[in-house]
Protein backbone atom coordinates (compact mmCIF):
# COMPACT_ATOMS: atom_id res chain seq x y z
CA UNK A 1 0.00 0.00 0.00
CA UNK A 2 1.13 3.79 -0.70
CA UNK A 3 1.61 6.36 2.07
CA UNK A 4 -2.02 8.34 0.96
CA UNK A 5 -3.93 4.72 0.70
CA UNK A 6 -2.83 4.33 4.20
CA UNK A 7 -3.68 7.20 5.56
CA UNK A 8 -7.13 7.24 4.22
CA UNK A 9 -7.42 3.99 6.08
CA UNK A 10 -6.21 5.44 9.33
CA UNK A 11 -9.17 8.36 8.73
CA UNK A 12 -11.91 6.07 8.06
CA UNK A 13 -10.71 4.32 11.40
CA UNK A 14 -10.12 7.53 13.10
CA UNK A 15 -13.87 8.00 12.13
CA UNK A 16 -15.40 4.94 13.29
CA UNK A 17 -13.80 5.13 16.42
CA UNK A 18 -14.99 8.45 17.03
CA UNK A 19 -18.93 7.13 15.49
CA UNK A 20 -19.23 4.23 17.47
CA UNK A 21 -17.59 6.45 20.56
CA UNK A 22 -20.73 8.51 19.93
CA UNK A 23 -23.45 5.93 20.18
CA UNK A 24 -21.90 4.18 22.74
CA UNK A 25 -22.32 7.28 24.59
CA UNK A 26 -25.64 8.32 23.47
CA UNK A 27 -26.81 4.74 24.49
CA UNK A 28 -25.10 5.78 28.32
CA UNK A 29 -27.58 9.26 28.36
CA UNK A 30 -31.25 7.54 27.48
CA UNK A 31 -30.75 4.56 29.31
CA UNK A 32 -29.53 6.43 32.50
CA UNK A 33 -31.14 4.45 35.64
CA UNK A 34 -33.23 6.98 38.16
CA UNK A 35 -33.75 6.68 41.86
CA UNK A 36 -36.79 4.69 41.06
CA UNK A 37 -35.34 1.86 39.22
CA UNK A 38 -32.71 1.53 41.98
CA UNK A 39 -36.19 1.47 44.50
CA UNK A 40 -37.47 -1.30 42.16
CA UNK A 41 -34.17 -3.16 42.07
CA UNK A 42 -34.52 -2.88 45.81
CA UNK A 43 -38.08 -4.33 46.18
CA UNK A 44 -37.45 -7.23 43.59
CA UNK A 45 -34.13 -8.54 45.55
CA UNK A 46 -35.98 -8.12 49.14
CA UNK A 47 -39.08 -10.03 47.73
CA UNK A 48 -36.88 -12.49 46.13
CA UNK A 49 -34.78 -13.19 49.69
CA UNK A 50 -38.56 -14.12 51.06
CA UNK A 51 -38.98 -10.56 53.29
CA UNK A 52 -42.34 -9.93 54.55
CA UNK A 53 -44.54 -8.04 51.63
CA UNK A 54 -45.10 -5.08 54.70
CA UNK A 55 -40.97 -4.87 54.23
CA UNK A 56 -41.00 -3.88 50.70
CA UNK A 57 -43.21 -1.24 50.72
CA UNK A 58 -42.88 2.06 49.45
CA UNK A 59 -42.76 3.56 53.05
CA UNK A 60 -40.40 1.20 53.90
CA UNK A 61 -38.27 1.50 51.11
CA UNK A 62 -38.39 5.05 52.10
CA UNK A 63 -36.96 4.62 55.54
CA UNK A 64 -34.44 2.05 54.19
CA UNK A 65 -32.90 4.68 51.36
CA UNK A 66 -33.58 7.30 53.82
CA UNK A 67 -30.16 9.88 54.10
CA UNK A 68 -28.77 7.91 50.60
CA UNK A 69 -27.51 10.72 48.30
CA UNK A 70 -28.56 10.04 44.45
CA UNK A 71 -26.23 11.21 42.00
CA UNK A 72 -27.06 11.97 38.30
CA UNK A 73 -23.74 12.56 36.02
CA UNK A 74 -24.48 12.57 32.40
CA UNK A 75 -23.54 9.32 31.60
CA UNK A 76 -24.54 7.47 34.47
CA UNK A 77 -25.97 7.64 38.60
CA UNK A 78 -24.30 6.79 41.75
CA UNK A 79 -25.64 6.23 45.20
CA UNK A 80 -23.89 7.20 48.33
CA UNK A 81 -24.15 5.58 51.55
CA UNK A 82 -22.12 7.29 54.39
CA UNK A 83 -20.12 9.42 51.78
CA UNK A 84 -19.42 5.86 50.07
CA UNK A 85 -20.27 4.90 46.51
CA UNK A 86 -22.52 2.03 47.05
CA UNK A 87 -24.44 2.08 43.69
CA UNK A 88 -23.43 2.42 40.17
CA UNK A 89 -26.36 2.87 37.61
CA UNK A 90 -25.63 2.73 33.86
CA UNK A 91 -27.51 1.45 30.96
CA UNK A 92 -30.78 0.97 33.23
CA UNK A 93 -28.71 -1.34 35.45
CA UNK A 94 -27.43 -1.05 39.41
CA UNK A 95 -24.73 -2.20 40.41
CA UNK A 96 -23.82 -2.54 43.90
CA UNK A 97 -20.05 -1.34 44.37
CA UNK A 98 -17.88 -2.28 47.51
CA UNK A 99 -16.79 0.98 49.55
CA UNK A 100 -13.49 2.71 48.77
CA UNK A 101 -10.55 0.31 49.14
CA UNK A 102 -8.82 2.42 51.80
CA UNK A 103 -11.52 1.85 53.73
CA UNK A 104 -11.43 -1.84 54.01
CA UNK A 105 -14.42 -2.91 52.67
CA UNK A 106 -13.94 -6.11 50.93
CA UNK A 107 -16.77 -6.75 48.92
CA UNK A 108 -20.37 -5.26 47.67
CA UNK A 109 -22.51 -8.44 49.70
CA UNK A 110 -21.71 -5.91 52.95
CA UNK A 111 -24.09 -3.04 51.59
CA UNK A 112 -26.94 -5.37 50.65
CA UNK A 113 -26.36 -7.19 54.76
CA UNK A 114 -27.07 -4.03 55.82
CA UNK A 115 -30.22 -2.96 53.83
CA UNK A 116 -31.51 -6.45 54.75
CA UNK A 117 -30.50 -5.78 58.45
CA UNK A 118 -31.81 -2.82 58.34
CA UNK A 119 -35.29 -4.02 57.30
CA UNK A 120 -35.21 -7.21 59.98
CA UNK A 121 -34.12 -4.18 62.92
CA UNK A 122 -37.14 -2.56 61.14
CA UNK A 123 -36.02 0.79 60.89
């Protein structure tokens, strides 16, 4: 191949990089979870651990998410617990995150023990 012919190749990459870039990243924006779907998310896992049907309701899920802080960043949502990312939300998924390595917190199955704790102490 000449210099030019492979140069036009590297722009038509360049190109499609930069297209798929875009829809990747347009995909990120509209499917953006909210602070309901996390709620829902919520509700399906506590019904699906066999919790009382009074325990998933929405006045209960209120007290449970009560003093959680919802983020909304363009791409996708986060959910702080005690100043520590505990939720990640992108393309209409949560995922539950485990708190800041320096803190010592080994694994995500701690912040779902203590929403379920929280609903057994009933608070």
């Amino acid at each position: 191949m000449r210099p030019a012919e492979i140069a036009d190749l590297n722009h038509v990459k360049n190109f499609l990089i930069l297209f798929l870039s875009g829809l990747l990243a347009t995909g990120a924006l509209m499917s953006r979870p909210g602070e309901e779907s996390l709620r829902a998310q919520l509700r399906r896992q506590l019904q699906s651990a066999n919790v009382p049907v009074e325990a998933t309701s929405d006045k209960k899920l209120d007290e449970i998410t009560d003093g959680w802080v919802f983020k909304d960043y363009y791409l996708w949502s986060q959910v702080e617990i005690g100043g520590h990312v505990a939720y990640a939300g992108v393309f209409s998924r949560w995922f539950a995150l485990p708190e800041s390595a320096e803190k010592g917190v080994a694994d995500a199955e701690k912040t779902s023990a203590a929403v379920m704790a929280r609903v057994d102490r009933g608070n």
